[in-house]
Protein backbone atom coordinates (compact mmCIF):
# COMPACT_ATOMS: atom_id res chain seq x y z
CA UNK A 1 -197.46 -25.97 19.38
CA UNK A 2 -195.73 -26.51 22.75
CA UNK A 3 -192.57 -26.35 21.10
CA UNK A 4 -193.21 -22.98 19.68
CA UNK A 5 -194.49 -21.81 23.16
CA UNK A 6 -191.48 -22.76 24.83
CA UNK A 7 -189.22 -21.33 22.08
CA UNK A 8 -190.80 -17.77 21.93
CA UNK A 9 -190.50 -18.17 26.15
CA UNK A 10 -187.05 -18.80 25.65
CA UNK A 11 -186.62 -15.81 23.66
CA UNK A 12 -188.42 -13.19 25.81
CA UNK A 13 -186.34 -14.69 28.57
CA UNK A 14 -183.14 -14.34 26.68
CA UNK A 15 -184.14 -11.38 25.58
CA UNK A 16 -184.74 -9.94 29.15
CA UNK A 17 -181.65 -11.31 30.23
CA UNK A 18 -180.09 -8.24 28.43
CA UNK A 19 -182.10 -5.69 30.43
CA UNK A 20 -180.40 -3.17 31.90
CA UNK A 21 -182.04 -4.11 35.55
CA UNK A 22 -181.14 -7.23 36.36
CA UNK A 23 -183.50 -7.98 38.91
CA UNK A 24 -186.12 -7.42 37.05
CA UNK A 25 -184.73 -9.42 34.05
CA UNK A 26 -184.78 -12.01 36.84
CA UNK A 27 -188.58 -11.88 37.60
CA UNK A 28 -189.75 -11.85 34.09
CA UNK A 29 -187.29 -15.09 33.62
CA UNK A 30 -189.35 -16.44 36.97
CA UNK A 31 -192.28 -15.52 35.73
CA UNK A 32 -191.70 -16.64 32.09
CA UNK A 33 -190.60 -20.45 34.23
CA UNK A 34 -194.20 -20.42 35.63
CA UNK A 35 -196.13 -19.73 32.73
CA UNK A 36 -194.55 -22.46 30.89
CA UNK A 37 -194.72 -24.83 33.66
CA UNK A 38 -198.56 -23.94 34.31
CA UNK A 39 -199.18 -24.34 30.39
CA UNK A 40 -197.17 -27.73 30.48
CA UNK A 41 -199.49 -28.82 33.86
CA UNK A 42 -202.23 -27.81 31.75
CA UNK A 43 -201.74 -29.38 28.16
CA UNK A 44 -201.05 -32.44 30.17
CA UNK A 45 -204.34 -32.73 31.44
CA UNK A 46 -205.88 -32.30 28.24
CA UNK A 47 -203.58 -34.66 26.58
CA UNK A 48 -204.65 -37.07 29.82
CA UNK A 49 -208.48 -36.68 28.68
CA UNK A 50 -207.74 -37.36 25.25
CA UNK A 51 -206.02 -40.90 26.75
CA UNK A 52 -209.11 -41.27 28.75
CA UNK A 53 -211.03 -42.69 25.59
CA UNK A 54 -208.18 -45.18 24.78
CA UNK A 55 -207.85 -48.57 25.94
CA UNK A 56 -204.75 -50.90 26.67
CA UNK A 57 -201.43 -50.49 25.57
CA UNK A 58 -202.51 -47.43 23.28
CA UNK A 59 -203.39 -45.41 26.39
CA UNK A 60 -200.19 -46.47 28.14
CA UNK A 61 -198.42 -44.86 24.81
CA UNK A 62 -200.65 -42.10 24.95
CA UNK A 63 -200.45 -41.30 29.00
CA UNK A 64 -196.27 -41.56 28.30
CA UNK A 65 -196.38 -39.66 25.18
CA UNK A 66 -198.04 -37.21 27.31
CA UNK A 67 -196.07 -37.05 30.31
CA UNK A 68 -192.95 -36.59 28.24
CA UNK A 69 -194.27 -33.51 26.81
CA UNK A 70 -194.36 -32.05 30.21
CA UNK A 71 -191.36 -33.19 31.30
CA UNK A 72 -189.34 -31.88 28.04
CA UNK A 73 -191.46 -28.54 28.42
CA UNK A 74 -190.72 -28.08 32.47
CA UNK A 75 -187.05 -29.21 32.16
CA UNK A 76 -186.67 -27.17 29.19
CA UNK A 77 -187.63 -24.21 31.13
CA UNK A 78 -186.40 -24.97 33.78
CA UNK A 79 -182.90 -25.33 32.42
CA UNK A 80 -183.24 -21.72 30.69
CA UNK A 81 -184.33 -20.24 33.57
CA UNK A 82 -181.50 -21.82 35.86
CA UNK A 83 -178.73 -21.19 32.57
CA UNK A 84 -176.54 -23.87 34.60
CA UNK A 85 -174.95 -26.63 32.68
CA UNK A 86 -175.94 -28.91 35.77
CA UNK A 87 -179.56 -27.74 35.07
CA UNK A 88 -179.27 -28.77 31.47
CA UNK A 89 -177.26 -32.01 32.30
CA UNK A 90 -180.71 -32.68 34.44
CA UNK A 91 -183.19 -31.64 31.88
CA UNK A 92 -181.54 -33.65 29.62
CA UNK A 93 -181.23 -36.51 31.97
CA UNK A 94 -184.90 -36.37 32.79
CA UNK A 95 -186.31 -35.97 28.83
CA UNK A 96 -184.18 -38.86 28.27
CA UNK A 97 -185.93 -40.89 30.93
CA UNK A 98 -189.02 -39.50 29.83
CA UNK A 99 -188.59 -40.75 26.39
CA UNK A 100 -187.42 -44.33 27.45
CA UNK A 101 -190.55 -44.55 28.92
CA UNK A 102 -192.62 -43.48 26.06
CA UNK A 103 -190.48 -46.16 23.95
CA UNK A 104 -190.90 -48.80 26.62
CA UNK A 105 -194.84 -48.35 26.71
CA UNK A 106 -194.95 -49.11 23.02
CA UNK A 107 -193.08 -52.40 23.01
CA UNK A 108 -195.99 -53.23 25.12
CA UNK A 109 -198.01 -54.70 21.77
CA UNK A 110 -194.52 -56.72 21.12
CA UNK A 111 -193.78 -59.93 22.60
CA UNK A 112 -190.77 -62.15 22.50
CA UNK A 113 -187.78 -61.93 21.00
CA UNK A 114 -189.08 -58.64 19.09
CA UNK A 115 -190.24 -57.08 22.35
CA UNK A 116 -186.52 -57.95 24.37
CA UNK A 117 -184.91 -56.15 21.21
CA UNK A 118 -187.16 -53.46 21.65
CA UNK A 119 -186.69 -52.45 25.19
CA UNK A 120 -182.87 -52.87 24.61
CA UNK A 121 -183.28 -50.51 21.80
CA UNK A 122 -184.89 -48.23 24.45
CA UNK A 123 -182.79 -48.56 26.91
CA UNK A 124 -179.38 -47.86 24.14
CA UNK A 125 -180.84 -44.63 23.57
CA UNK A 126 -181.41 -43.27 27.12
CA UNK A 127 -178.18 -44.39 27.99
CA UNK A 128 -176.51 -42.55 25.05
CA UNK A 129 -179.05 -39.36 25.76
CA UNK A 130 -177.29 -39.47 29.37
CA UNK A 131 -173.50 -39.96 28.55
CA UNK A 132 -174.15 -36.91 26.12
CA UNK A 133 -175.56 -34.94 28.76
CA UNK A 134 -172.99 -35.53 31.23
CA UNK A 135 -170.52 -35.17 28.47
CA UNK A 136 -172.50 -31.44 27.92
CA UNK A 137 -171.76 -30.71 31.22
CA UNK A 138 -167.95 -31.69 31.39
CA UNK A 139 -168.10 -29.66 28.22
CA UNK A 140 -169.24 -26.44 29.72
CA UNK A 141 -167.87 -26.80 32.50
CA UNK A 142 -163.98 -26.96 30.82
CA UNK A 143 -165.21 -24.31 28.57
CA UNK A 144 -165.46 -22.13 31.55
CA UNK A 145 -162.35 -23.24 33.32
CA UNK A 146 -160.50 -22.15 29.85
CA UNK A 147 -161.93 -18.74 30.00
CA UNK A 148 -160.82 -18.09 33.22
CA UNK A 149 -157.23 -19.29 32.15
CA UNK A 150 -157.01 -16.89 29.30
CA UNK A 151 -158.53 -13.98 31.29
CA UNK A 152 -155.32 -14.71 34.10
CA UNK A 153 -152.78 -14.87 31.52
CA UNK A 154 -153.88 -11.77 29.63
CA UNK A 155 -154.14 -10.18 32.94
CA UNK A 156 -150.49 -11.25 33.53
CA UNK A 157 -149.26 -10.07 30.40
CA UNK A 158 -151.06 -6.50 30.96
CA UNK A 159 -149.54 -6.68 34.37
CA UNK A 160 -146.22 -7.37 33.19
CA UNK A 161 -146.68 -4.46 30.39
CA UNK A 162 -147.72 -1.82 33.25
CA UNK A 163 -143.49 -2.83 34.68
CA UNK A 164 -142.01 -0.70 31.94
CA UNK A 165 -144.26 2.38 33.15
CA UNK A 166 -143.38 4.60 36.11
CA UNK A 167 -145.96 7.00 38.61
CA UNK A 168 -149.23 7.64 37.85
CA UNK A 169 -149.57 5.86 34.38
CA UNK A 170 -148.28 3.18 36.29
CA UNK A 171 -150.77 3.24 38.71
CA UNK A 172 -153.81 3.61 35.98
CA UNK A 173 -152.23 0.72 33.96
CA UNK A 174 -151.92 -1.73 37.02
CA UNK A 175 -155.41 -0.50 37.96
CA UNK A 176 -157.05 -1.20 34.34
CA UNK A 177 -155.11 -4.56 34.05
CA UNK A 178 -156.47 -5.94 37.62
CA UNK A 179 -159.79 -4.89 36.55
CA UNK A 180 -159.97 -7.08 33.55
């Protein structure tokens, strides 16, 4: 249910983000970040009373299964409304810890051997959920260093076009080429 919450969030927000005001595109994102935090704060809780009536290690799964709802929800949003790829290098950094701690909590009913396996298991998979996240951010972040590249070198070629012109269609050529 959260999931569908946070997806039709996502979607307004995107959505808004091709608004012709961008200011206000940027308070509906805000406020579309608060709802989904609130509603995160909120299902916790009741997730939190449900763990209430548990005992032992099933409410330590339950109370981590329930935190890393919020956290996946918050970051989520969070990440959308920031539309950084640090911000989504974080969010993923901090559902990944999230989720190592749900997995940790339920190789509490393991022991032994069988219970070192599992938290390595654990541990494996928040450590790959972090390179990929950092590797998400070099990603993005050469992704954007390439598009400036090609929008210099087109710029130079239209530059170099605008040398063959003379006077005013000079002028209006350099012009349009610097503006791209």
């Amino acid at each position: 249910m959260m999931k569908k919450i946070f997806a039709s969030l996502l979607l307004s927000t995107a959505a808004l983000g091709l608004g012709v005001h961008a200011t206000a595109a940027t308070n509906e994102a805000k406020a579309a970040y608060k709802a989904t935090s609130d509603k995160a704060a909120a299902d916790y809780k009741a997730a939190r009373t449900q763990c209430d009536a548990m005992k032992g290690n099933a409410k330590n799964v339950c109370v981590a299964e329930a935190k890393a709802a919020q956290t996946r929800t918050k970051s989520e949003a969070e990440a959308a409304y920031k539309n950084t790829p640090r911000a989504a290098a974080k969010a993923k950094k901090d559902i990944a810890d999230a989720n190592y701690a749900v997995a940790k909590a339920k190789c509490g009913d393991q022991a032994g051997n069988a219970k070192d396996v599992c938290i390595k298991e654990a541990k494996a998979a928040r450590e790959s959920a972090e390179a990929d996240a950092k590797a998400g951010k070099k990603v993005s972040g050469a992704r954007s260093e390439a598009r400036e590249e090609k929008r210099e070198a087109a710029k130079g070629v239209a530059l170099e076009k605008c040398e063959a012109l003379t006077g005013d269609r000079k002028d209006k050529c350099v012009a349009s080429a610097k503006a791209k």
